[in-house]
N, C-alpha and C. Protein backbone atom coordinates (compact mmCIF):
# COMPACT_ATOMS: atom_id res chain seq x y z
N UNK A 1 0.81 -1.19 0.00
CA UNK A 1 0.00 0.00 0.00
C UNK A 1 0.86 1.25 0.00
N UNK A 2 2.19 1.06 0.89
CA UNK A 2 2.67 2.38 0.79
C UNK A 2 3.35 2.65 -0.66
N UNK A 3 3.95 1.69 -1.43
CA UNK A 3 4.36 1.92 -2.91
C UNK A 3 3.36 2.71 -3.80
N UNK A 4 2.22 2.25 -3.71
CA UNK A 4 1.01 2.76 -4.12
C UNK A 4 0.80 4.49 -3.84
N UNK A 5 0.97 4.79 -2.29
CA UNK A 5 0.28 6.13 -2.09
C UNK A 5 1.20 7.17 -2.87
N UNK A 6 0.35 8.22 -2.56
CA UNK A 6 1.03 9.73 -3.00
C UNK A 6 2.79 9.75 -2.50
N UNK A 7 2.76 9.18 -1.52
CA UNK A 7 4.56 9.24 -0.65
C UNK A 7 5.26 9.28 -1.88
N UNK A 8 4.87 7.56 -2.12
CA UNK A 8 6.04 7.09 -2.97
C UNK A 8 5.70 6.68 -4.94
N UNK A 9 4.56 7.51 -4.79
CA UNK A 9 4.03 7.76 -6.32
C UNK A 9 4.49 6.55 -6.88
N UNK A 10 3.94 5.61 -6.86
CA UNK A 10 4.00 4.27 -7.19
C UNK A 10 5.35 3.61 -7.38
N UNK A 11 6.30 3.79 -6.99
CA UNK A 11 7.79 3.48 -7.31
C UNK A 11 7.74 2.52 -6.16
N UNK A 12 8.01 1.18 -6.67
CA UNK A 12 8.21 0.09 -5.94
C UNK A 12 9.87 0.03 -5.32
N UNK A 13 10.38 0.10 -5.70
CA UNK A 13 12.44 -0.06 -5.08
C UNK A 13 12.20 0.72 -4.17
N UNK A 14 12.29 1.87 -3.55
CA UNK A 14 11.92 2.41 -1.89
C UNK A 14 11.64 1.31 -1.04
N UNK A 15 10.21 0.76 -1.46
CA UNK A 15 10.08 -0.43 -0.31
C UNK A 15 10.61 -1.72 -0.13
N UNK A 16 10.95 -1.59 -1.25
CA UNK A 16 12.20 -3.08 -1.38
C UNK A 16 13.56 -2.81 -1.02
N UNK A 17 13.94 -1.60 -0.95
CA UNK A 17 15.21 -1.48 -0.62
C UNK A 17 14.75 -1.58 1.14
N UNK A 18 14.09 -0.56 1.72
CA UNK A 18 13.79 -0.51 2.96
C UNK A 18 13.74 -1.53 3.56
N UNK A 19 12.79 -2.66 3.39
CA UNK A 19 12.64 -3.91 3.95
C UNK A 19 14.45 -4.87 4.06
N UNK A 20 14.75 -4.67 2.73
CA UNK A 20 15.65 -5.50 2.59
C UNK A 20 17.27 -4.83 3.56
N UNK A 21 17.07 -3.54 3.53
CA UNK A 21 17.93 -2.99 4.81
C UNK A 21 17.82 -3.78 6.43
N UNK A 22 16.09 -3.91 6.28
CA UNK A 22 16.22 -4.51 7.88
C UNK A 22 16.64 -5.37 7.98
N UNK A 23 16.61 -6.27 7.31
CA UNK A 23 17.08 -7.42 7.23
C UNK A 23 18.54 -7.83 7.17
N UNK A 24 19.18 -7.20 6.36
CA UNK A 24 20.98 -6.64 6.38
C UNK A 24 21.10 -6.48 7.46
N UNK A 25 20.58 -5.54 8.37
CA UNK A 25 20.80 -5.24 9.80
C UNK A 25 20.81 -6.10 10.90
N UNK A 26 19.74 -6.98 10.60
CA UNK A 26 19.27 -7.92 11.25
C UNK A 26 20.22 -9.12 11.24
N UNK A 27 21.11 -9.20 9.95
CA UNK A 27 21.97 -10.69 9.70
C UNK A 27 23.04 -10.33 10.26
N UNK A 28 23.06 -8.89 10.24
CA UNK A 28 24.82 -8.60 10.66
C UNK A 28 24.88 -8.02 12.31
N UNK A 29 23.75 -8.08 13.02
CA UNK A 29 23.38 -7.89 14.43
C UNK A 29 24.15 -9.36 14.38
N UNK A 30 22.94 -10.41 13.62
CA UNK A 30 23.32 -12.09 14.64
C UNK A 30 24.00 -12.67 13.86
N UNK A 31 25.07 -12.12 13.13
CA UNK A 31 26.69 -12.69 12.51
C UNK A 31 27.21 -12.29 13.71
N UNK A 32 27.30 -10.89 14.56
CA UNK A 32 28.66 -10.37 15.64
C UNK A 32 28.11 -11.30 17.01
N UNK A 33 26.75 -11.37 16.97
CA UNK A 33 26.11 -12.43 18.45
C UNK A 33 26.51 -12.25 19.88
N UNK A 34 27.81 -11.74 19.60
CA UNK A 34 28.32 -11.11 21.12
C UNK A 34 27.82 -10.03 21.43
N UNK A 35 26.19 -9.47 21.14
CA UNK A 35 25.26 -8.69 21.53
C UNK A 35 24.80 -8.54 22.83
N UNK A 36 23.93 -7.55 23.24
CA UNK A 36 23.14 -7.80 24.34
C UNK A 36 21.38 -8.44 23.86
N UNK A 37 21.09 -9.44 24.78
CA UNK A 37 19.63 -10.09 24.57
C UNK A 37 19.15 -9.14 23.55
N UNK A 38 18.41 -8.09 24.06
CA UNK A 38 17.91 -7.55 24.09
C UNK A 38 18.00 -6.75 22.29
N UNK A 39 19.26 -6.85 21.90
CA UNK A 39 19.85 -6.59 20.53
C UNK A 39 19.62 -7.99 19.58
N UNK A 40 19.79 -8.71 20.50
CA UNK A 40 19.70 -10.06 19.39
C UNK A 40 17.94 -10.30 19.42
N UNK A 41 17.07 -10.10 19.85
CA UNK A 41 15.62 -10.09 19.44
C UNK A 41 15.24 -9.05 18.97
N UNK A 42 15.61 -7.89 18.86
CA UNK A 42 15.57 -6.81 17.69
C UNK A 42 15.91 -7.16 16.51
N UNK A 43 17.08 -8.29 16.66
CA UNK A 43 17.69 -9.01 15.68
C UNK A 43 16.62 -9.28 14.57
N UNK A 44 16.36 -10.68 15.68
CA UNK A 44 15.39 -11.64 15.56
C UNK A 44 14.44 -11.36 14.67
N UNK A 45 13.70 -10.03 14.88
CA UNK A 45 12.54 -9.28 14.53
C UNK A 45 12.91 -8.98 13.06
N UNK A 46 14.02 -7.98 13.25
CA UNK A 46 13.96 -7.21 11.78
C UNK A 46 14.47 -8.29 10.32
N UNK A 47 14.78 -9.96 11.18
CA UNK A 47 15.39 -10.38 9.99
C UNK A 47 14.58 -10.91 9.12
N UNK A 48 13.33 -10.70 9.43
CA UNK A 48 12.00 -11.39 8.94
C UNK A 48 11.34 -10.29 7.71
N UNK A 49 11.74 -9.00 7.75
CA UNK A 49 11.72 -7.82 7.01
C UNK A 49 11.42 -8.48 5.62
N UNK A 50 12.16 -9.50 5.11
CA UNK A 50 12.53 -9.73 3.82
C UNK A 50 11.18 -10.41 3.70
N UNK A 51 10.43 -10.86 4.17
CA UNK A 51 8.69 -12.10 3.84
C UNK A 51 8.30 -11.17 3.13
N UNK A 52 8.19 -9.82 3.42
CA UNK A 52 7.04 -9.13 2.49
C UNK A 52 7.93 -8.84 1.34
N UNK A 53 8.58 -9.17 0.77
CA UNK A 53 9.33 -8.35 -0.59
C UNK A 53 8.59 -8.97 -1.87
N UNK A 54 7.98 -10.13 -1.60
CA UNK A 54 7.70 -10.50 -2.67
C UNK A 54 5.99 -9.85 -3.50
N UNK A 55 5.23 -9.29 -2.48
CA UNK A 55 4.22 -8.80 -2.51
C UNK A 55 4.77 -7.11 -3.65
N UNK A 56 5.45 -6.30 -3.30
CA UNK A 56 6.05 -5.24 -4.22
C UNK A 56 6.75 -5.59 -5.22
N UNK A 57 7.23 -7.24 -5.53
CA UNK A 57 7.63 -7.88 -6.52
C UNK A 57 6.55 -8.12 -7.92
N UNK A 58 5.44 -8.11 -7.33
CA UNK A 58 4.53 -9.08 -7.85
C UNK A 58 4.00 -8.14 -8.45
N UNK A 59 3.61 -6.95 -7.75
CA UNK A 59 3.11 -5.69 -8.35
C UNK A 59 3.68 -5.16 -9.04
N UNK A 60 4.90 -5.22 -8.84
CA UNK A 60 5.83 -4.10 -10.07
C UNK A 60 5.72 -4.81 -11.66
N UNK A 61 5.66 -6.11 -11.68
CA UNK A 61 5.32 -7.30 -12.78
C UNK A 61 4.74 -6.59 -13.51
N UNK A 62 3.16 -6.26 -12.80
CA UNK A 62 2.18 -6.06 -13.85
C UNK A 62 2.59 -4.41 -14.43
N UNK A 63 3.46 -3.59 -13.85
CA UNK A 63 3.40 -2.28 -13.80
C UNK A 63 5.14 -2.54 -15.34
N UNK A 64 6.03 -3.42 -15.26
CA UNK A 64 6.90 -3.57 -16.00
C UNK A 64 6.27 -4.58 -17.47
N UNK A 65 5.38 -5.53 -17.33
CA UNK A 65 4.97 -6.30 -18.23
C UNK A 65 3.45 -6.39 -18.95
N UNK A 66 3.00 -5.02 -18.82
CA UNK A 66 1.29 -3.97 -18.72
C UNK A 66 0.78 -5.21 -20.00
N UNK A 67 1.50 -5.14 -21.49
CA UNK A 67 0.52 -5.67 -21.94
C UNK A 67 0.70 -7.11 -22.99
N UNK A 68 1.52 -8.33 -22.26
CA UNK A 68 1.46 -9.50 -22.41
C UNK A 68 1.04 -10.20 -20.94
N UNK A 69 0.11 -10.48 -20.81
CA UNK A 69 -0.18 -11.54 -19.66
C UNK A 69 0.36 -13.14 -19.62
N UNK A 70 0.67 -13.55 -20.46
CA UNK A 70 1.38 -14.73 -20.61
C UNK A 70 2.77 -14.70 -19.95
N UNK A 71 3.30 -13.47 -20.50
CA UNK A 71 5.03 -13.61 -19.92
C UNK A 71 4.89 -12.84 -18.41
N UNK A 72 3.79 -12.31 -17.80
CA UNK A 72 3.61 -12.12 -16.99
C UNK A 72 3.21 -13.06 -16.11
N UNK A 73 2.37 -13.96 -16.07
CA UNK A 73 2.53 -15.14 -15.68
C UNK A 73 3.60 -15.88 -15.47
N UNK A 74 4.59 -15.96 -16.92
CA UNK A 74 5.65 -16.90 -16.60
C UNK A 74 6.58 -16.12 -15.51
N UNK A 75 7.21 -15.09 -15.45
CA UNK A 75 7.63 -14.44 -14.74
C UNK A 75 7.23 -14.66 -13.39
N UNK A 76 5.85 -14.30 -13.00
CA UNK A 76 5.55 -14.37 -11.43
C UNK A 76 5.89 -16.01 -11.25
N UNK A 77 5.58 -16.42 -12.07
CA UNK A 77 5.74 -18.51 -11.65
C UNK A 77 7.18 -18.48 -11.61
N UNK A 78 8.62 -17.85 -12.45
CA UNK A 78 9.63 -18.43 -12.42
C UNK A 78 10.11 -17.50 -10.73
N UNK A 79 9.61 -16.19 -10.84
CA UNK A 79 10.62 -15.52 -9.44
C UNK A 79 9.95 -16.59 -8.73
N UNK A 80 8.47 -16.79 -8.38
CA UNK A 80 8.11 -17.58 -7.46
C UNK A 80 9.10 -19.32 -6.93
N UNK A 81 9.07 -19.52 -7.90
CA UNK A 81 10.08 -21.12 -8.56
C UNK A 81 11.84 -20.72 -7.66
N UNK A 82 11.72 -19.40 -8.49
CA UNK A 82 13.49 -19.24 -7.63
C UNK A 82 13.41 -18.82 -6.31
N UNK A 83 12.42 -18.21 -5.74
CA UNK A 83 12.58 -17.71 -4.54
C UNK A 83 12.28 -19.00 -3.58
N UNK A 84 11.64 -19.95 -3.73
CA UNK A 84 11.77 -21.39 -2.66
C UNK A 84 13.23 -21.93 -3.26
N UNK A 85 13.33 -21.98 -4.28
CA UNK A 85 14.77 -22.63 -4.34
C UNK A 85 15.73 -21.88 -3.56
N UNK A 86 15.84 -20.52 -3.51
CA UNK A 86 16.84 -19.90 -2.94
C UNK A 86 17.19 -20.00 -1.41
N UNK A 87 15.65 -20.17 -1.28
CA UNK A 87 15.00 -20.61 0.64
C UNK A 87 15.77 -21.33 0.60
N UNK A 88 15.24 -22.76 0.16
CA UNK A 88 15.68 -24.30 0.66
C UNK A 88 17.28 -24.00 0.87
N UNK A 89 18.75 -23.70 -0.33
CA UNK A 89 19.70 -24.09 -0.25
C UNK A 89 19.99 -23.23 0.99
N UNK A 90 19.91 -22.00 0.79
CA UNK A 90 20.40 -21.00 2.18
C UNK A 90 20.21 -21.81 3.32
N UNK A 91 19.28 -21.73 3.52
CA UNK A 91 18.47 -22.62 5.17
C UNK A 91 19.69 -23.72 5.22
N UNK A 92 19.36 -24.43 4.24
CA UNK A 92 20.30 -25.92 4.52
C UNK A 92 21.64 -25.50 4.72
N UNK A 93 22.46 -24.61 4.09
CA UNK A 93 23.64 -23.91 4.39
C UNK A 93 23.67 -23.15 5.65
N UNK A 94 23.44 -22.11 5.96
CA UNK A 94 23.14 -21.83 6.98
C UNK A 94 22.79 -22.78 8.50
């Protein structure tokens, strides 16, 4: 919604960069770990930032690919396709 309002006159990267900052913040809080509690569940919190990215992903699609719906489709199915693949190996690495 906020990509949408008057703020950010429909420009999706603002909120994708934003989110994806907390999350930077958040990995490199619990990479140093020799924190206080209290820093490492702030941690905790902001590293989750990144769940919504795909929602301003999805929208920008239709706003970059206005008038083939087919490759718009394939598109949301392939980021969709790479973004669990990207899950699974990280996680398992990590």
């Amino acid at each position: 919604m906020l990509s949408d309002s008057p703020l950010l006159k429909g420009r999706r990267w603002p909120v994708i960069v934003c989110m994806q900052a907390g999350t930077l913040f958040g990995m490199i809080v619990l990479a140093a770990w020799n924190v206080p509690d209290n820093l490492k569940y702030v941690a905790y919190y902001f590293s989750y930032c990144c769940a919504g990215v795909p929602g301003p992903y999805y929208a920008w699609y239709s706003d970059l690919i206005p008038h083939d719906h087919e490759m718009r489709g394939f598109v949301i199915a392939a980021s969709s396709m790479f973004s669990y693949i990207m899950s699974i190996w990280f996680a398992i690495a990590v």
